[in-house]
N, C-alpha and C. Protein backbone atom coordinates (compact mmCIF):
# COMPACT_ATOMS: atom_id res chain seq x y z
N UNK A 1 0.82 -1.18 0.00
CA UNK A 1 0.00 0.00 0.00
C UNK A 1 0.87 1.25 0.00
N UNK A 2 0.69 2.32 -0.75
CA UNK A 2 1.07 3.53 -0.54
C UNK A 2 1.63 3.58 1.33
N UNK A 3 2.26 4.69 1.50
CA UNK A 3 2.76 5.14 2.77
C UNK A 3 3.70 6.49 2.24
N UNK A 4 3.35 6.68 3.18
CA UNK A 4 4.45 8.01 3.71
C UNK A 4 6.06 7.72 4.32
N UNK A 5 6.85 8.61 4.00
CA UNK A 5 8.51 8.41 4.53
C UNK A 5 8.51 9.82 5.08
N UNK A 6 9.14 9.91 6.63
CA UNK A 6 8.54 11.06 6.98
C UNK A 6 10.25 11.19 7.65
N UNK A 7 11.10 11.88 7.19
CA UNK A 7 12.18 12.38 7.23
C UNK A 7 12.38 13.02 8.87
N UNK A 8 12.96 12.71 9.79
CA UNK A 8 13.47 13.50 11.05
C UNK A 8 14.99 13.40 11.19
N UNK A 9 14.92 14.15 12.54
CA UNK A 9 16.67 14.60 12.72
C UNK A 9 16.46 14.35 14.34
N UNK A 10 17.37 13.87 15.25
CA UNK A 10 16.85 13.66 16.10
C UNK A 10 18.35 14.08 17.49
N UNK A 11 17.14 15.01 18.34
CA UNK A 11 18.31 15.99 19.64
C UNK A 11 18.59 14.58 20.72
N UNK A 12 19.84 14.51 20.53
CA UNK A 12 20.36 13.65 21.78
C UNK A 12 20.11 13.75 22.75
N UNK A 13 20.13 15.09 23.23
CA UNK A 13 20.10 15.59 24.97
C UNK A 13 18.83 15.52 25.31
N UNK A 14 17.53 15.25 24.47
CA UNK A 14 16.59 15.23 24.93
C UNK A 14 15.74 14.54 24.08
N UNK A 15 16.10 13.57 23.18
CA UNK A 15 15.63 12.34 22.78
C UNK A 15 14.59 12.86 21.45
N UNK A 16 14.14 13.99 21.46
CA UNK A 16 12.72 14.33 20.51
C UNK A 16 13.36 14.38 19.54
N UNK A 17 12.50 13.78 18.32
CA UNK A 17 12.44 13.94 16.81
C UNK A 17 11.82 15.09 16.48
N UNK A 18 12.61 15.71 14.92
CA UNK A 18 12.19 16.96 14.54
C UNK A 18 11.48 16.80 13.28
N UNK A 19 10.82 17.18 12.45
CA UNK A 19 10.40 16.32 11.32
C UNK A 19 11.16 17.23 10.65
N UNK A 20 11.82 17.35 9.36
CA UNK A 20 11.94 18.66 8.24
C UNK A 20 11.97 17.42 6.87
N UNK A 21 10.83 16.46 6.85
CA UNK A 21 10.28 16.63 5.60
C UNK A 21 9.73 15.45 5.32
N UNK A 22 8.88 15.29 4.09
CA UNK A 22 8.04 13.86 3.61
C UNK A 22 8.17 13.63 2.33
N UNK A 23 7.49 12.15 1.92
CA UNK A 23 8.02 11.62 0.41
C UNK A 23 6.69 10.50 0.56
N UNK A 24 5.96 10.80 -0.89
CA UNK A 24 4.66 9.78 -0.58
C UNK A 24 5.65 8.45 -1.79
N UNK A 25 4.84 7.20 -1.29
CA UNK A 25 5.95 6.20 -1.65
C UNK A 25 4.85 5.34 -2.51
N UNK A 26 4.70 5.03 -3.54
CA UNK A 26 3.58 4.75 -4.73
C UNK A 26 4.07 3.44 -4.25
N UNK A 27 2.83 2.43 -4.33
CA UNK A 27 3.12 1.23 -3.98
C UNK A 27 2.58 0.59 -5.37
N UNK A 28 2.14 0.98 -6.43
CA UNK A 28 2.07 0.02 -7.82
C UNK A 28 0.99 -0.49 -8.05
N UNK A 29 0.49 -0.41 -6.95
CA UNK A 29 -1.11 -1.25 -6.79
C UNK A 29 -2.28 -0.85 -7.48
N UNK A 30 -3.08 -1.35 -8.79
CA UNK A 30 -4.26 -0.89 -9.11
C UNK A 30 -5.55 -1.09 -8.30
N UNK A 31 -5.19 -1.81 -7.40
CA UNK A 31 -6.51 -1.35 -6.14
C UNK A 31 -6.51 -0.56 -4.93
N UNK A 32 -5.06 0.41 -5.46
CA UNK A 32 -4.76 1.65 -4.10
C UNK A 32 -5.29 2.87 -4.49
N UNK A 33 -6.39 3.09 -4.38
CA UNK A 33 -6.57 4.77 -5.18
C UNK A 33 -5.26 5.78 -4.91
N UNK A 34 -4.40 5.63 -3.90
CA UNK A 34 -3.37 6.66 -4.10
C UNK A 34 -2.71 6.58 -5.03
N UNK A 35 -2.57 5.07 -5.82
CA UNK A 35 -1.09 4.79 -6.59
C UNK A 35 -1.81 5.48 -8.15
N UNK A 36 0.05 5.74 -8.45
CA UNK A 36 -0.45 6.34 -9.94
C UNK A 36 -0.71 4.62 -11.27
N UNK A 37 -0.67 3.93 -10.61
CA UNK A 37 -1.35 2.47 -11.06
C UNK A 37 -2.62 2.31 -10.96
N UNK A 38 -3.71 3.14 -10.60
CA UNK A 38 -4.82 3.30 -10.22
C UNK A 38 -5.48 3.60 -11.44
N UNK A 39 -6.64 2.70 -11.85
CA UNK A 39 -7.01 3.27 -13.46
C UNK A 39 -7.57 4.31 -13.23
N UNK A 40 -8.53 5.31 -14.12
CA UNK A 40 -9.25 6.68 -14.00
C UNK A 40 -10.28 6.30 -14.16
N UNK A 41 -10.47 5.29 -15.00
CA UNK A 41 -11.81 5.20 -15.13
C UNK A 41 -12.60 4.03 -14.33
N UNK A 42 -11.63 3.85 -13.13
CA UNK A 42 -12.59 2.93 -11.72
C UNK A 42 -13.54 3.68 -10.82
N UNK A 43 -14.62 3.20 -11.14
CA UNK A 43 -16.09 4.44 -10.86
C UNK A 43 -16.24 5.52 -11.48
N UNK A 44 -16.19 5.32 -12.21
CA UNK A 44 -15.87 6.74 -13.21
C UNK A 44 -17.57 7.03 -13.35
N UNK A 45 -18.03 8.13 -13.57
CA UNK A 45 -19.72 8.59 -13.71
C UNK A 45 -20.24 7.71 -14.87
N UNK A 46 -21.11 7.11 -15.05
CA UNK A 46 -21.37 6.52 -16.15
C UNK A 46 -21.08 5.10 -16.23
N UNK A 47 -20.25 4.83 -15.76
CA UNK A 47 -19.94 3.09 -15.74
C UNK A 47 -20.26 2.49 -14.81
N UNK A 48 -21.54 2.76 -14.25
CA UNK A 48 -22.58 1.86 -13.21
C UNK A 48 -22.02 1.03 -12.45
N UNK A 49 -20.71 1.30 -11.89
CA UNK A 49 -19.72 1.08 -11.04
C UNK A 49 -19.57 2.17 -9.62
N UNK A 50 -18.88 1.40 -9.08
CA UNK A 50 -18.60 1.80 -7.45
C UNK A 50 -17.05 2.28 -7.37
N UNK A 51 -16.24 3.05 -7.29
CA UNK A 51 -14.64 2.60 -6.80
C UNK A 51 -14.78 2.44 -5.44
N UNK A 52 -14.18 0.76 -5.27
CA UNK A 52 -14.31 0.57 -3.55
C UNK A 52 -12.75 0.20 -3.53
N UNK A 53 -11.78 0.92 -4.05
CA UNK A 53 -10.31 0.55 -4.46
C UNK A 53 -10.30 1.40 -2.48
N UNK A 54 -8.70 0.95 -1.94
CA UNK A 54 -7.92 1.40 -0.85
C UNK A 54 -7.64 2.83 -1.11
N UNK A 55 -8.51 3.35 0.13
CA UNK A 55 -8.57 4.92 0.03
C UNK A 55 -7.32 5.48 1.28
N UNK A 56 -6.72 4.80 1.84
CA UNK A 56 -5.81 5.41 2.73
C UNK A 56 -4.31 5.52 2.71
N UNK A 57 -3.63 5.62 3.41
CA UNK A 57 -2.09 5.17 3.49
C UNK A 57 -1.72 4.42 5.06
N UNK A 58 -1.11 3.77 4.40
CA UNK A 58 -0.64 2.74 5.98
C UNK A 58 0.33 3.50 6.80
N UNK A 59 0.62 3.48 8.32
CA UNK A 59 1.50 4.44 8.77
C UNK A 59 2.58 4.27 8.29
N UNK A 60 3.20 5.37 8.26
CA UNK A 60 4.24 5.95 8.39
C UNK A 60 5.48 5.48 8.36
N UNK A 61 6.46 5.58 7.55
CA UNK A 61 7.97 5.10 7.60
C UNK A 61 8.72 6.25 8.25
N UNK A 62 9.35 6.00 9.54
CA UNK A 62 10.22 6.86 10.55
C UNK A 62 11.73 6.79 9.79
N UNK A 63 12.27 7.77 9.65
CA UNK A 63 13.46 7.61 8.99
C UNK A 63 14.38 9.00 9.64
N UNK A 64 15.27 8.58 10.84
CA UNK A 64 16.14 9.35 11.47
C UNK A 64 17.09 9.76 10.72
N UNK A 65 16.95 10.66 9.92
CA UNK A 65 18.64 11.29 9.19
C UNK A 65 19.61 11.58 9.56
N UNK A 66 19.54 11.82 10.34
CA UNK A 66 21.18 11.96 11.67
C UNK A 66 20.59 12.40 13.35
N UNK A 67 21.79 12.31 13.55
CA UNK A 67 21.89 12.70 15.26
C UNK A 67 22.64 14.06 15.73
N UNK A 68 21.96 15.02 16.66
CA UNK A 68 22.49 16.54 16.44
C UNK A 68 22.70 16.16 18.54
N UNK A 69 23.75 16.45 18.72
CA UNK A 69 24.54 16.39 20.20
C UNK A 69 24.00 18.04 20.71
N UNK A 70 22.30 17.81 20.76
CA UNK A 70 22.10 19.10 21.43
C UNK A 70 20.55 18.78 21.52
N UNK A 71 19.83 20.01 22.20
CA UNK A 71 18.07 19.95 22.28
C UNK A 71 17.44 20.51 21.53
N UNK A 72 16.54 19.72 21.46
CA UNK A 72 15.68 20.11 20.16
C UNK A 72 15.15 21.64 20.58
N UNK A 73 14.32 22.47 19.54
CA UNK A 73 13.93 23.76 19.57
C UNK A 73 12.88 23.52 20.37
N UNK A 74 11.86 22.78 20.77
CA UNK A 74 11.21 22.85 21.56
C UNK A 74 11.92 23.19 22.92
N UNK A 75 12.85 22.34 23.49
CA UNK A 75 13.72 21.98 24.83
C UNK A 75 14.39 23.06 25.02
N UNK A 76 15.01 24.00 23.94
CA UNK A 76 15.86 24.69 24.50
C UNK A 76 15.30 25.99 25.15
């Protein structure tokens, strides 16, 4: 399924993650409405059809980009 990669940096002295950024991650799937594998014309007006394709994203991929030997902006 689709998901998110949600980029942090993370303060030693006080353990909190910072986020500075995201990346949506196409999972290929023609029954994920997020993926760009998703046809257009599933439920489309007129084709006496339903789209009951996967409307969400699964949590989250945590991905620590480095380690900063100080407190986060909240802490300090």
């Amino acid at each position: 399924m689709c998901h998110r990669q949600l980029r942090l940096w993370k303060a030693t002295q006080c353990g909190h993650l910072t986020f500075t950024g995201e990346t949506n991650i196409d999972c290929g799937s023609r029954d994920c409405y997020n993926s760009s594998a998703h046809p257009s014309t599933c439920g489309a007006p007129g084709t006496g059809t339903v789209c009951r394709c996967r409307r969400y994203y699964t949590q989250p991929e945590r991905i620590v980009t480095h380690e900063v030997d100080t407190k986060c902006p909240r802490c300090q």
